[in-house]
Protein backbone atom coordinates (compact mmCIF):
# COMPACT_ATOMS: atom_id res chain seq x y z
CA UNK A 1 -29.85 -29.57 9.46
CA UNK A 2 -28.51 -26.94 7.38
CA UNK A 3 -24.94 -26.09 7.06
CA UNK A 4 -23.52 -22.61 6.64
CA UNK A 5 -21.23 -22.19 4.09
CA UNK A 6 -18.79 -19.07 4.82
CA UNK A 7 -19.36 -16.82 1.64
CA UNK A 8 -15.63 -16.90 -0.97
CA UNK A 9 -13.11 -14.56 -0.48
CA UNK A 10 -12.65 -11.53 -3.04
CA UNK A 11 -8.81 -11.67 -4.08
CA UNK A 12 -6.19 -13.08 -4.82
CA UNK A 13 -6.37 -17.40 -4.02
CA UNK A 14 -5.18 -17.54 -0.04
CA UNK A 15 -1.62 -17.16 0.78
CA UNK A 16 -1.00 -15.02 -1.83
CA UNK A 17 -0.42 -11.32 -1.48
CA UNK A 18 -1.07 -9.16 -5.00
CA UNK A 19 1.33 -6.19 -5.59
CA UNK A 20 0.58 -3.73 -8.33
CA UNK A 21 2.74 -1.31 -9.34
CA UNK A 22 1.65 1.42 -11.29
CA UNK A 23 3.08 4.35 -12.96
CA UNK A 24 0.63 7.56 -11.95
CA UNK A 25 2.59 9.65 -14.62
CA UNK A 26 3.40 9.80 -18.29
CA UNK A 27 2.35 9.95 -21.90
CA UNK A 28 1.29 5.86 -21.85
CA UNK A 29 -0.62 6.50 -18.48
CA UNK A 30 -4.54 6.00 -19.19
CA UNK A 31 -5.38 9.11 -17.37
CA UNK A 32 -8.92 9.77 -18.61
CA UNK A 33 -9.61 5.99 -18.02
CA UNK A 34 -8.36 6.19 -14.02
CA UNK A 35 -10.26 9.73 -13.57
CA UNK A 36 -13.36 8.36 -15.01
CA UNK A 37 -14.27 6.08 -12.29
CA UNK A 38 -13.18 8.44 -9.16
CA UNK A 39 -16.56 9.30 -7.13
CA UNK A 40 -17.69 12.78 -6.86
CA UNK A 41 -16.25 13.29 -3.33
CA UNK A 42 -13.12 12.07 -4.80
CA UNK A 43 -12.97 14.80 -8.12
CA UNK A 44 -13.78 17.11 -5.68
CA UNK A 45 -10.73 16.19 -3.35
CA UNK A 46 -8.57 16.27 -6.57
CA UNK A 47 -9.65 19.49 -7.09
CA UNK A 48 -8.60 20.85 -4.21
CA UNK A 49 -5.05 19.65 -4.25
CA UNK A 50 -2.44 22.29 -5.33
CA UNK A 51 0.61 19.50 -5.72
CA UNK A 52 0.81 16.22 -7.21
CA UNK A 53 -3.46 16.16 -8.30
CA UNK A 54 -2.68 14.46 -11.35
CA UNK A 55 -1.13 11.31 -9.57
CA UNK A 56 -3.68 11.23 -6.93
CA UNK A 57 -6.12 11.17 -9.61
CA UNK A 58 -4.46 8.38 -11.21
CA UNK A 59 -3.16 5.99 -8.24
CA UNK A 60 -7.13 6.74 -6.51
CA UNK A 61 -8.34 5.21 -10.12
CA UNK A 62 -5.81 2.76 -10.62
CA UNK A 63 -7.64 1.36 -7.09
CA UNK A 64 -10.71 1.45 -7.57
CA UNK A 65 -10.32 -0.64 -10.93
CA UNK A 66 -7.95 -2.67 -9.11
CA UNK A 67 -10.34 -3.68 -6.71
CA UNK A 68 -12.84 -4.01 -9.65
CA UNK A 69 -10.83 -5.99 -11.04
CA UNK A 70 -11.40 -8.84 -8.19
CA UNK A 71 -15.29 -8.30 -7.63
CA UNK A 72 -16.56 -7.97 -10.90
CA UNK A 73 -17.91 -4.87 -10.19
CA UNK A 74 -17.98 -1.62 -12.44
CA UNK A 75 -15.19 0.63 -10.74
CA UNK A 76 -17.22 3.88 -9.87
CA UNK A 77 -19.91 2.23 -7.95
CA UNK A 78 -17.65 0.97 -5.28
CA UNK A 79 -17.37 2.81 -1.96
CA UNK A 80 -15.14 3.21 0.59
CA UNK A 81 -14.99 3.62 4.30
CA UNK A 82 -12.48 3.71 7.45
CA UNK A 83 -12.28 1.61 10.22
CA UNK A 84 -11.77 3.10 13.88
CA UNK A 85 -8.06 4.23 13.27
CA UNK A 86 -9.02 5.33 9.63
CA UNK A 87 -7.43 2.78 7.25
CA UNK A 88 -9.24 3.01 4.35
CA UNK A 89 -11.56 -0.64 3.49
CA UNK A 90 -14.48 -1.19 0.95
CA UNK A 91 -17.57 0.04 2.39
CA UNK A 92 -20.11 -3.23 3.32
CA UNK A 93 -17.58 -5.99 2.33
CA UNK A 94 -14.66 -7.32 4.47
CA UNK A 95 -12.64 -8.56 1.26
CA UNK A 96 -10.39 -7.85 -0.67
CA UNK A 97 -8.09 -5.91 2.19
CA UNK A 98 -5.97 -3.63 0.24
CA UNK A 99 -3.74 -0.66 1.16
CA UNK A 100 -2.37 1.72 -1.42
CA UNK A 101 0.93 3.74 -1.13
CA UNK A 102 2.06 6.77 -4.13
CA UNK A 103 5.19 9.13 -4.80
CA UNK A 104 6.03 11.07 -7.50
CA UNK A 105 5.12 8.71 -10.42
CA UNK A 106 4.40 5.80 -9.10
CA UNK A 107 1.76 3.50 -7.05
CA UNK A 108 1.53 0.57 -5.31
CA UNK A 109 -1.15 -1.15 -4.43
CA UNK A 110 -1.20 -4.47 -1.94
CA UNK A 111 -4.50 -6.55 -2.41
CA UNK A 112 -4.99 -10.11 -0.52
CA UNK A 113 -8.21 -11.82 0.25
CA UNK A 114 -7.64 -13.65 3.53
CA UNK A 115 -5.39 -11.36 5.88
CA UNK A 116 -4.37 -7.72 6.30
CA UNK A 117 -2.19 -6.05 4.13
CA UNK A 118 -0.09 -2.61 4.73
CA UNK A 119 2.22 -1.05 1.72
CA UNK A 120 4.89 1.71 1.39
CA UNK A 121 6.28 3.43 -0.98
CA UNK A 122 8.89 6.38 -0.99
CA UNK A 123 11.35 8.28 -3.27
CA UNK A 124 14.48 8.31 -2.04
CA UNK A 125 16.12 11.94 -1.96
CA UNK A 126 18.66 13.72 0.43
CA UNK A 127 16.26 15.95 2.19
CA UNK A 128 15.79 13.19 4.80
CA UNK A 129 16.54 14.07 8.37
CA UNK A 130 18.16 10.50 8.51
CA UNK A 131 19.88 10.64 11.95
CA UNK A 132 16.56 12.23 12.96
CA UNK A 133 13.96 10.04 11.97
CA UNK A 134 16.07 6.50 12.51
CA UNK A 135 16.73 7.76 16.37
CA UNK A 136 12.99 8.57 16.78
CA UNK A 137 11.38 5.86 14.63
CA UNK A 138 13.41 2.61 13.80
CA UNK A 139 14.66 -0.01 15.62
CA UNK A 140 18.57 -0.35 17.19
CA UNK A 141 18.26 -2.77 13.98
CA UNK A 142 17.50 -0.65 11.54
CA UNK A 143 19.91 1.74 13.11
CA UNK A 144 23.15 -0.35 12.86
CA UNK A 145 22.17 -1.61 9.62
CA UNK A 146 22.06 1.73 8.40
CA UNK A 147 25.29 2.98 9.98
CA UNK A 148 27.00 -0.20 8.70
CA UNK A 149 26.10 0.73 5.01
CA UNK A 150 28.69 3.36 4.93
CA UNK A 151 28.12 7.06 2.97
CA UNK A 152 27.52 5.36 -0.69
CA UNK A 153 24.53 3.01 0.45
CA UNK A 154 23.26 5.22 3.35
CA UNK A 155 20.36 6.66 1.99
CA UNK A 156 19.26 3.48 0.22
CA UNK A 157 19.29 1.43 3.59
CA UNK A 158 17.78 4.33 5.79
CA UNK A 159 14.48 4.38 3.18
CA UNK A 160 14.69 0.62 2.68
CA UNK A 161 14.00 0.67 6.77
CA UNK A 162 11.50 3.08 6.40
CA UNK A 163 9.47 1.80 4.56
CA UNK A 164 8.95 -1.91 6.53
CA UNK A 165 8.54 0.73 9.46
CA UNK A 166 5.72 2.15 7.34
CA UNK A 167 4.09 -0.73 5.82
CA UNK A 168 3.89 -2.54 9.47
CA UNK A 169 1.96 0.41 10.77
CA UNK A 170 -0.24 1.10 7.73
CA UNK A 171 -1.48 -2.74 8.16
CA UNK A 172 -2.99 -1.25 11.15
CA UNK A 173 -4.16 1.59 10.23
CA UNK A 174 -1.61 3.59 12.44
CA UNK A 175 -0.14 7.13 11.98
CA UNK A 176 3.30 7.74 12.64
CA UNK A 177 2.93 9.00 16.18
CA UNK A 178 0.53 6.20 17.15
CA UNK A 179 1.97 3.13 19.25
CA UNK A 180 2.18 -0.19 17.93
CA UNK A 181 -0.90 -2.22 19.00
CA UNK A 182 0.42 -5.29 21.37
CA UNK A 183 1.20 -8.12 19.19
CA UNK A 184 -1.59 -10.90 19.51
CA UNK A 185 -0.20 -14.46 21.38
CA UNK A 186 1.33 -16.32 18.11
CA UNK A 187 0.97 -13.67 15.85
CA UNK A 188 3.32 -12.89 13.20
CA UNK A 189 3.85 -9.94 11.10
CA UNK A 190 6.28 -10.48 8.01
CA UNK A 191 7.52 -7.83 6.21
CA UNK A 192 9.17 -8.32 2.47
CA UNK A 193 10.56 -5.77 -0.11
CA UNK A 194 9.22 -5.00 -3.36
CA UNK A 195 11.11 -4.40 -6.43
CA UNK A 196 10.90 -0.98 -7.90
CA UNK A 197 12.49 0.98 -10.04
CA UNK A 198 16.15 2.78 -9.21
CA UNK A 199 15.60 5.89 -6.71
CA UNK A 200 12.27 4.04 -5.24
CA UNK A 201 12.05 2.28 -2.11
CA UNK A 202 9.05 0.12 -1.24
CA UNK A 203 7.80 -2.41 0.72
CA UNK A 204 4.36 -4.43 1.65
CA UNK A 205 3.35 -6.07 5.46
CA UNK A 206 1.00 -8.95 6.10
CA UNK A 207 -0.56 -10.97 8.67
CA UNK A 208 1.16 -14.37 9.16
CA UNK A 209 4.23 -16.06 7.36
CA UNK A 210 3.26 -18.68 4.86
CA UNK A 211 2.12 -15.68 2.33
CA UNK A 212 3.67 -15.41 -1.11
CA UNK A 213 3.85 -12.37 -3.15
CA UNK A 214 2.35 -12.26 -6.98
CA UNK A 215 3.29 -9.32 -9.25
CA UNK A 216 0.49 -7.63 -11.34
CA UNK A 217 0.43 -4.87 -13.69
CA UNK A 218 -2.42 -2.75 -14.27
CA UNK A 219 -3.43 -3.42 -17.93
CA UNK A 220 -4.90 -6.66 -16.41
CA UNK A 221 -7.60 -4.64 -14.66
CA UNK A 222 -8.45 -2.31 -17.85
């Protein structure tokens, strides 16, 4: 009788979600190296982009050799697709999940091998419609937490709650005006923040609890 053997998982070991961060901007950023391995369709996109096409070039790169990185294969020949609510997965494999957030100069990418992943990453400025946005979006949580953090740390809580807002609906694959799929019996969604520099905000989602959280840094995947 032969037994099947379920083929390994590409990523991190299990239970462990990797979070690269990665500066998209800057003298020491390797930006010939990250635009080398983009696709054609992805040049071309760059191309087309009349704000910020130098750090889409770079965080799009920084992926691809991320993910490279984990399969031990050569960064441009890996392809992409979208699943039916277009969150972006490796085209003919179902690991590593990954999802990739960027702002200004920086990136962050969330890679794990066994569950679904979602990341977020903002800037934190005073254009935000605060009042706006929390009544529409965030939870009476979020909310109170936010009016209880008084003028000085207002803006920091508002995009500290935006971003778990952000990275539980980009584990799905949701926009922001989609509803929430219904939660699945027992399942658990946890949501943890991720150190980043002053004026950043971030934060990465996951399937399940008992996950841990591993920083990388891109020179590993050069």
């Amino acid at each position: 009788m032969t037994t099947l053997v379920a083929p390994p998982l590409a990523g991190p070991p299990p239970g462990t979600v990797d979070v690269w961060l990665v500066p998209v901007r800057g003298p020491d950023v390797p930006h010939e190296r990250l635009r080398s391995v983009l696709s054609e369709d992805e040049h071309a996109r760059a191309a087309r982009l009349r704000v910020g096409r130098e750090a889409w070039t770079a965080a799009h790169g920084a992926l691809r050799l991320i993910l490279a990185h984990y399969l031990g294969t050569p960064a441009a020949e890996l392809g992409f697709q979208r699943t039916k609510l277009g969150k972006p997965r490796l085209a003919g494999r179902e690991t590593p999940h990954f999802n990739l957030s960027w702002r200004d100069g920086l990136a962050l990418v969330a890679v794990a091998s066994d569950r679904a992943v979602g990341a977020d990453l903002e800037r934190e400025h005073d254009e935000a419609e605060i009042e706006a946005l929390t009544r529409e979006f965030l939870s009476p949580l979020d909310a109170t937490a936010i009016d209880r953090a008084g003028p000085d740390g207002r803006r920091a809580a508002f995009f500290a709650a935006w971003t778990r807002h952000e990275a539980r609906r980009k584990l799905h694959g949701l926009g922001l005006e989609d509803a929430p799929p219904a939660p699945a019996p027992g399942g658990v969604v946890l949501v943890r923040a991720v150190n980043v520099p002053p004026g950043y905000a971030a934060a990465i989602a996951a399937e399940g609890s008992g996950w841990l959280v591993r920083e990388r840094e891109l020179a590993e995947a050069l």
